[in-house]
Protein backbone atom coordinates (compact mmCIF):
# COMPACT_ATOMS: atom_id res chain seq x y z
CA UNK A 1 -40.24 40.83 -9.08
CA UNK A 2 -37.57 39.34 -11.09
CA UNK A 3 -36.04 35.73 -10.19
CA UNK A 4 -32.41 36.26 -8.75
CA UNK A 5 -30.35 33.39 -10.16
CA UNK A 6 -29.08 31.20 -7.69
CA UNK A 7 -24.98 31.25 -9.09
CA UNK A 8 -24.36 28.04 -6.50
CA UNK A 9 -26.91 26.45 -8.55
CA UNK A 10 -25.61 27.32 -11.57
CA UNK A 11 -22.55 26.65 -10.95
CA UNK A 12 -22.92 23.16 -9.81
CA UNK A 13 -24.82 22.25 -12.64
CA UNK A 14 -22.01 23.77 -14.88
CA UNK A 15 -19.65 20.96 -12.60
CA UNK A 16 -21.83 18.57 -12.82
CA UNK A 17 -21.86 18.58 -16.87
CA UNK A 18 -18.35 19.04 -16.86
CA UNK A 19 -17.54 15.96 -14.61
CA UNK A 20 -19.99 14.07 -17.60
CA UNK A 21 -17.48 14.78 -19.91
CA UNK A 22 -14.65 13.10 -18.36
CA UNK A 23 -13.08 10.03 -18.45
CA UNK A 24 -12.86 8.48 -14.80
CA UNK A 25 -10.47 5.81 -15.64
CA UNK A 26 -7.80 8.01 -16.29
CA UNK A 27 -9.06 11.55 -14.80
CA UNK A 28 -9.64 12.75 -11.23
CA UNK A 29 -7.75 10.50 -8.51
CA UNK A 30 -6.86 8.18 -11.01
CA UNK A 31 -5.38 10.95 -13.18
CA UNK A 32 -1.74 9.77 -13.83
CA UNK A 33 1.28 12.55 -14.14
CA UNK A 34 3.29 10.93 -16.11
CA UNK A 35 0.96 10.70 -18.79
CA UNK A 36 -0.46 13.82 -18.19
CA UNK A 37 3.18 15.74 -18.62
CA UNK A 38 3.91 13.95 -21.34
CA UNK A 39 0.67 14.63 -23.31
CA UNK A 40 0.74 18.19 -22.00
CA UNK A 41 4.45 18.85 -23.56
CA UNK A 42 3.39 17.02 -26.99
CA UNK A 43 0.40 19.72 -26.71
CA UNK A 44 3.21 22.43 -27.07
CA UNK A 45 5.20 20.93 -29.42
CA UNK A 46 2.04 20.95 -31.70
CA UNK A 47 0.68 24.23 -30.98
CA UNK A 48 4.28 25.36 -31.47
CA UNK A 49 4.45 24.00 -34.93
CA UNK A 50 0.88 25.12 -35.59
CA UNK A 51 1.65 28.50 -35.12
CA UNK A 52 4.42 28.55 -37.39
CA UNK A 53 2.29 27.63 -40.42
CA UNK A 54 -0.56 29.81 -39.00
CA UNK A 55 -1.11 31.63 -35.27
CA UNK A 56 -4.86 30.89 -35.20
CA UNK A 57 -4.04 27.59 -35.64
CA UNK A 58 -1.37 27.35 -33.31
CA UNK A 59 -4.13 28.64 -30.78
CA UNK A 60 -6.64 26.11 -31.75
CA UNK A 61 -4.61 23.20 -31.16
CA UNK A 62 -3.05 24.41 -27.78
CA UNK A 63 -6.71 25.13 -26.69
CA UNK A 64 -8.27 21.88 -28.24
CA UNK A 65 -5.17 19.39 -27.00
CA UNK A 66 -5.38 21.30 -23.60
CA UNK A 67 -8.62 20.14 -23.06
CA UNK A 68 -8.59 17.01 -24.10
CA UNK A 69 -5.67 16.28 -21.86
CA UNK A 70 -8.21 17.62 -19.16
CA UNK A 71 -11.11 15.70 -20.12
CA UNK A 72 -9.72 12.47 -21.26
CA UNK A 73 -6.30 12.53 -19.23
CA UNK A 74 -4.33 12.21 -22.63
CA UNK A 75 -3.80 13.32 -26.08
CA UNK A 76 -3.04 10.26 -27.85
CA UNK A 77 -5.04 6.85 -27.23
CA UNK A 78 -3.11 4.19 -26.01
CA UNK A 79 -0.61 6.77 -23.86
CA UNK A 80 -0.90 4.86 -20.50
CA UNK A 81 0.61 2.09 -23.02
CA UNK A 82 2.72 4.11 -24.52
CA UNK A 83 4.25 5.06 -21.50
CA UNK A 84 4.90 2.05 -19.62
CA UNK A 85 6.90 1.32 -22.94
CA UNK A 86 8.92 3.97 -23.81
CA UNK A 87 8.75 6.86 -21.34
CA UNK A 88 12.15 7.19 -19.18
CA UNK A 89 12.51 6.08 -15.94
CA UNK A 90 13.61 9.39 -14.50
CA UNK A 91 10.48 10.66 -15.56
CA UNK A 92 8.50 7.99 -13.61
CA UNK A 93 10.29 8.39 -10.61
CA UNK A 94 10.18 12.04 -10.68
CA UNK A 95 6.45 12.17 -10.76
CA UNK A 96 6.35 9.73 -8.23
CA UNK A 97 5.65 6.49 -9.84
CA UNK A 98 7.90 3.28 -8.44
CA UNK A 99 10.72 2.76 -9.68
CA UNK A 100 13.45 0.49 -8.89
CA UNK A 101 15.19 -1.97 -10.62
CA UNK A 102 13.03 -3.61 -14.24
CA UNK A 103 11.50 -6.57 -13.01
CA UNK A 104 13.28 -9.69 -13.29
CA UNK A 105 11.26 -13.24 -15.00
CA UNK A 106 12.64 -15.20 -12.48
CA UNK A 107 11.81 -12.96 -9.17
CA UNK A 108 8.34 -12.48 -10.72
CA UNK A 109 7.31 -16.13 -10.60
CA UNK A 110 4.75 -17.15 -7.93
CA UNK A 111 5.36 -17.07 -4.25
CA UNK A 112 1.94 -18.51 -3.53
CA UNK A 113 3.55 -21.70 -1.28
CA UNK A 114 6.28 -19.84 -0.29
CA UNK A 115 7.55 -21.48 3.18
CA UNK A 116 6.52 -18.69 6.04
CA UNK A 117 9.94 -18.42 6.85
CA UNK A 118 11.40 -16.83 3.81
CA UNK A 119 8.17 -14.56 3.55
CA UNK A 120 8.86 -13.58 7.07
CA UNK A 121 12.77 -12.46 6.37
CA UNK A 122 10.92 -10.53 3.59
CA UNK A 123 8.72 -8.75 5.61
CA UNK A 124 11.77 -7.93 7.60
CA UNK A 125 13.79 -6.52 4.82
CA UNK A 126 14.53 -2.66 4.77
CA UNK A 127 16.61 -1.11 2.42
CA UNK A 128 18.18 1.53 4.53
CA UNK A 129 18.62 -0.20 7.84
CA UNK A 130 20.59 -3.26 8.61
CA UNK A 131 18.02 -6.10 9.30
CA UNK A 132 16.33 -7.13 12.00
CA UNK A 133 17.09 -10.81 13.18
CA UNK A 134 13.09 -11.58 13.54
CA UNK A 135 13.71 -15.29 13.53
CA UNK A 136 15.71 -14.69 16.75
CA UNK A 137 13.39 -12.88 18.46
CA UNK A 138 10.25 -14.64 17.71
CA UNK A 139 11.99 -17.57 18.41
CA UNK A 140 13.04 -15.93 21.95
CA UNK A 141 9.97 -14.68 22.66
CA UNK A 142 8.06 -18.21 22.34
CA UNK A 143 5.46 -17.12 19.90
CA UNK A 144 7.29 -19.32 16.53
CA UNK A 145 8.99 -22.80 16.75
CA UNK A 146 10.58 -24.96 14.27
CA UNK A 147 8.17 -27.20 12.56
CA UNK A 148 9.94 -30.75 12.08
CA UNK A 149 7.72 -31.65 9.46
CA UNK A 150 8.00 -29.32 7.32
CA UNK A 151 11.15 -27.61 8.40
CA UNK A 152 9.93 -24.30 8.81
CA UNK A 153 8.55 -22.03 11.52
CA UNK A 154 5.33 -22.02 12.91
CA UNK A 155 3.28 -20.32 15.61
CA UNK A 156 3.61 -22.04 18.79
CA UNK A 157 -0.08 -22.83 20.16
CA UNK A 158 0.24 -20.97 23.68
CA UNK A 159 1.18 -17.84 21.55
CA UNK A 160 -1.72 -18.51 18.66
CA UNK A 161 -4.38 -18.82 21.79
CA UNK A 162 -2.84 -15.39 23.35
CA UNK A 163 -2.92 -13.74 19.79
CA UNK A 164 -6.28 -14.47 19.08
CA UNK A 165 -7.39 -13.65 22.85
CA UNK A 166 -5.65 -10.08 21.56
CA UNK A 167 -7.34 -9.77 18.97
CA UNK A 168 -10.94 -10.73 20.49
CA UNK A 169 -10.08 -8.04 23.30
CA UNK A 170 -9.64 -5.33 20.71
CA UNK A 171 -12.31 -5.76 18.66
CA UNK A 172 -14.47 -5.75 21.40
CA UNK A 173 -12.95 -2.56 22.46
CA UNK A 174 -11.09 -3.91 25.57
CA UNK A 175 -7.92 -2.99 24.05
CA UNK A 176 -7.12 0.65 22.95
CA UNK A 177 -5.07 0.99 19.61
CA UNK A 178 -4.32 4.58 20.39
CA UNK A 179 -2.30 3.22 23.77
CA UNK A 180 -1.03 0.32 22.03
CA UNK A 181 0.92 2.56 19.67
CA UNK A 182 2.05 4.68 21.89
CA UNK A 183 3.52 2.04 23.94
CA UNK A 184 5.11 1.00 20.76
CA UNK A 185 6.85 4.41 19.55
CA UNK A 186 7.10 5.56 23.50
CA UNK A 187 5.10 8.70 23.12
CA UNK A 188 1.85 9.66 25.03
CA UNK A 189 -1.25 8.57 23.98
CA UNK A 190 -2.41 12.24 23.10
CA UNK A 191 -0.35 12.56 20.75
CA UNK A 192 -1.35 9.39 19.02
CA UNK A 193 -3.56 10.44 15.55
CA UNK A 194 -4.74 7.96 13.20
CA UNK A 195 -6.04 8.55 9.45
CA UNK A 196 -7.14 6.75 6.42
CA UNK A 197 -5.90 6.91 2.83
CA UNK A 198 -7.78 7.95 0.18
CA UNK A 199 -8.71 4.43 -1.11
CA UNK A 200 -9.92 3.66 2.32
CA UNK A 201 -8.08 0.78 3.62
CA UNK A 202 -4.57 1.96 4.42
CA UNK A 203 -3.89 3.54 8.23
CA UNK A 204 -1.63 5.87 9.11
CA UNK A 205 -0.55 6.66 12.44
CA UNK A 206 1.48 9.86 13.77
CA UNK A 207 2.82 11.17 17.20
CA UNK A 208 2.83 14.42 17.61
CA UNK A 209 2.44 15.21 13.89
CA UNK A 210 5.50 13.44 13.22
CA UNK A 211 4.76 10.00 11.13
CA UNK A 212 5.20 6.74 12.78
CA UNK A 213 3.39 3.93 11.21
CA UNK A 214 1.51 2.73 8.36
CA UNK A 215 -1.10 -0.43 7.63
CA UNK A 216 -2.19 -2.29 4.44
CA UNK A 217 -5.66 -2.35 6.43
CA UNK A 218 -7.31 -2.22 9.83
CA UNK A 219 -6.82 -5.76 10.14
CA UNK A 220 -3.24 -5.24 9.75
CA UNK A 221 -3.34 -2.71 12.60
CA UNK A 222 -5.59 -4.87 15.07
CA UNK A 223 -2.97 -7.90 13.94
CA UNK A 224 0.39 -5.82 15.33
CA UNK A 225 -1.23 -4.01 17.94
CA UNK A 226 -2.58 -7.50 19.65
CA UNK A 227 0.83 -8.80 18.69
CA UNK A 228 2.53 -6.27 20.33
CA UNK A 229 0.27 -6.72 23.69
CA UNK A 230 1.54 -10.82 23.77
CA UNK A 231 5.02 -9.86 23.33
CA UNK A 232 5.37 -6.92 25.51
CA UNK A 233 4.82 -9.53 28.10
CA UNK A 234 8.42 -10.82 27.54
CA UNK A 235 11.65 -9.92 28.89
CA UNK A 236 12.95 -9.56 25.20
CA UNK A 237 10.49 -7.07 24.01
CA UNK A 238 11.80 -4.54 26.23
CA UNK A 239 15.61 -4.65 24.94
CA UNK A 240 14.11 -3.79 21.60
CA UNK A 241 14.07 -0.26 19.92
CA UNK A 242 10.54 1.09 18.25
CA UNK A 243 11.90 0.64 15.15
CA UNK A 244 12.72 -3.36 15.73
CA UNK A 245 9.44 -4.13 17.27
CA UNK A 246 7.57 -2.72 14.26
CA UNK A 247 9.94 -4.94 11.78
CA UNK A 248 9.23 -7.66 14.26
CA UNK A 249 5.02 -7.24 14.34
CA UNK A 250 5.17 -6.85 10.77
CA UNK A 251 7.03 -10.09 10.37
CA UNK A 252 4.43 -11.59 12.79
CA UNK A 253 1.59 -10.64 10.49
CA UNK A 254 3.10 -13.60 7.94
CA UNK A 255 1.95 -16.12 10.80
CA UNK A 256 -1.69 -14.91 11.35
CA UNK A 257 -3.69 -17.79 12.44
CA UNK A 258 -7.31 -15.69 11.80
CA UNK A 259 -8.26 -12.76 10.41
CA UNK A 260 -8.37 -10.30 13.39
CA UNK A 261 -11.72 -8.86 11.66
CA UNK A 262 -13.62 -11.77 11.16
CA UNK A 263 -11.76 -15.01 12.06
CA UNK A 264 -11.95 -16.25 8.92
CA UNK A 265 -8.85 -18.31 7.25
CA UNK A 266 -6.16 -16.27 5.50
CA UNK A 267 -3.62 -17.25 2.95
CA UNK A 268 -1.06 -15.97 0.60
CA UNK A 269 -2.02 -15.01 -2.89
CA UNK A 270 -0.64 -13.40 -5.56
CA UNK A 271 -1.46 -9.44 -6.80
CA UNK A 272 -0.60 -6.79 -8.84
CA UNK A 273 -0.31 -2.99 -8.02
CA UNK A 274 -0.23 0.14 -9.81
CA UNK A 275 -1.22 2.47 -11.79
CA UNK A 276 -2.29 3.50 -15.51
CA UNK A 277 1.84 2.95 -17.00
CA UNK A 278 3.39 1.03 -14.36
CA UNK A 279 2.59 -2.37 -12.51
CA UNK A 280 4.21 -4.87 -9.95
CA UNK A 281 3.05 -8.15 -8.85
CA UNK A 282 3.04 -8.36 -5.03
CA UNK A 283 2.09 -10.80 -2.79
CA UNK A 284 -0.57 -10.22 -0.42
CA UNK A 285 -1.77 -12.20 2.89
CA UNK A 286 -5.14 -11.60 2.64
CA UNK A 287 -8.43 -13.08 4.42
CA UNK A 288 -10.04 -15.50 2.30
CA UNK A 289 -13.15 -14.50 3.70
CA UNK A 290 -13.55 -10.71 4.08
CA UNK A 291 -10.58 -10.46 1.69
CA UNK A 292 -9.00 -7.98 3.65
CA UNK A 293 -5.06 -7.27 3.01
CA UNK A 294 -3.30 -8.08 6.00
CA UNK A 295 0.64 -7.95 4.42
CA UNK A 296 1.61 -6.92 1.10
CA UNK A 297 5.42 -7.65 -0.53
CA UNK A 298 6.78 -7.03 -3.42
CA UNK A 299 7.06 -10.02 -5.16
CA UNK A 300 9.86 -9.63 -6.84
CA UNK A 301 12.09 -9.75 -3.65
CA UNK A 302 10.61 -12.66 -2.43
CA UNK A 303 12.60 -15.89 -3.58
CA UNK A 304 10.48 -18.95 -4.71
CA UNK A 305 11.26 -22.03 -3.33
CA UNK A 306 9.84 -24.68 -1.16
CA UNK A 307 6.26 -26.30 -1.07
CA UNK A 308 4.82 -24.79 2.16
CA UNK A 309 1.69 -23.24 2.32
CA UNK A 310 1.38 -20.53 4.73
């Protein structure tokens, strides 16, 4: 009898020595679109002029530049370069890369010692809604209080102690997230879904397939969820809308006194995030520990001033 060949075979070793022959740095997931439209339309231009001295060669260089693009994720070396220089703005932002205003020196300086105050206002800022008086209502609620000695906020000890209680209670599995969140967005727990980005850390939640929340981390989620338990205990959490409580938790997060995953210290440091032609420092409250994310700002709306560590 003659050996059948098995074609899933076959063709997984075909994949297999195809996926050799890329580049993962700037293929795959971490293929960028910007680059890859703008090598793709230099590939035509080329092929184009190709042709007109000779069709074969027209073909060859379409072909060839077509799958280098593929394999490599550019034509030219040094295009993710290249494109963070020169490539148009419009361009960027149409394929999805962020945009806003060119960085400024002075708003890029460091915010590591920023006074938890300012960060918090931060955290609070949203472009398309007015903002959300957090200082108010985490003043009202009890759980921050003017710190005389260093003439900022902190988080008042009865509220720390109830936080971290929260936070114990969830991790242990006391606590559900699911009904925490739909407490928050008033929306039955069935309806609650959570899922994971593709990097693995960031959580989405929806309601009823419609989106309602989004996390730098677990952490971030056990952090507002726990939060959200303490204050719900307060006459002025009720008066506020879904949309005010989640400014208001994410504000919170600036005040963490643990890490809700493994109670180690956290504190703010500087980052940088991004991809292959684009970059922006952030600042990140992170777990010195685990190094979990736990908040994440752009840095260059956060103003620098003031000595206090957070």
């Amino acid at each position: 009898m003659s050996h059948q060949p098995d074609f899933s075979e076959v063709i997984e070793t075909a994949r297999t020595r195809i996926d050799r022959l890329k580049t993962p740095a700037y293929t795959g997931s971490n293929r960028c679109f910007a680059c890859t439209i703008i090598n793709i339309a230099l590939v035509a231009v080329l092929a184009v002029v190709g042709s007109a001295v000779r069709p074969p060669l027209g073909v060859a260089v379409g072909i060839g530049g077509l799958c280098a693009v593929f394999f490599r994720g550019y034509l030219i070396p040094g295009t993710p370069a290249l494109t963070r220089r020169y490539a148009p703005r419009w361009l960027l932002e149409w394929v999805g890369q962020p945009p806003s205003a060119p960085q400024s020196t002075a708003a890029s300086a460091s915010a590591v010692g920023q006074p938890t105050r300012e960060v918090a206002e931060e955290a609070a800022t949203d472009a398309e809604q007015p903002p959300v008086d957090v200082e108010r209502i985490l003043t009202e609620t009890g759980a921050v209080a003017d710190c005389e000695a260093t003439d900022d906020l902190r988080l008042t000890d009865a509220f720390a102690r109830e936080w971290r209680r929260s936070m114990s209670r969830i991790r242990d599995g006391e606590t559900s997230k699911t009904v925490a969140i739909a407490s928050l967005v008033d929306v039955h727990p069935k309806e609650v879904t959570f899922s994971t980005a593709d990097d693995g850390t960031r959580i989405f939640a929806s309601a009823d397939d419609a989106f309602v929340g989004q996390w730098v981390s677990e952490a971030a989620l056990v952090a507002d969820v726990a939060g959200a338990s303490v204050l719900e205990e307060t006459g002025v959490w009720e008066r506020l809308g879904a949309r005010e409580r989640g400014t208001v938790l994410g504000a919170l997060r600036v005040f963490l006194p643990v890490c809700p995953s493994c109670n180690g210290s956290v504190e703010i440091q500087e980052d940088v995030t991004g991809g292959c032609c684009w970059s922006t420092p952030v600042v990140v409250l992170r777990c010195t520990d685990c190094s979990v994310p736990l908040l994440r700002l752009d840095q260059s709306a956060v103003a620098v001033n003031g000595d206090t560590r957070v």
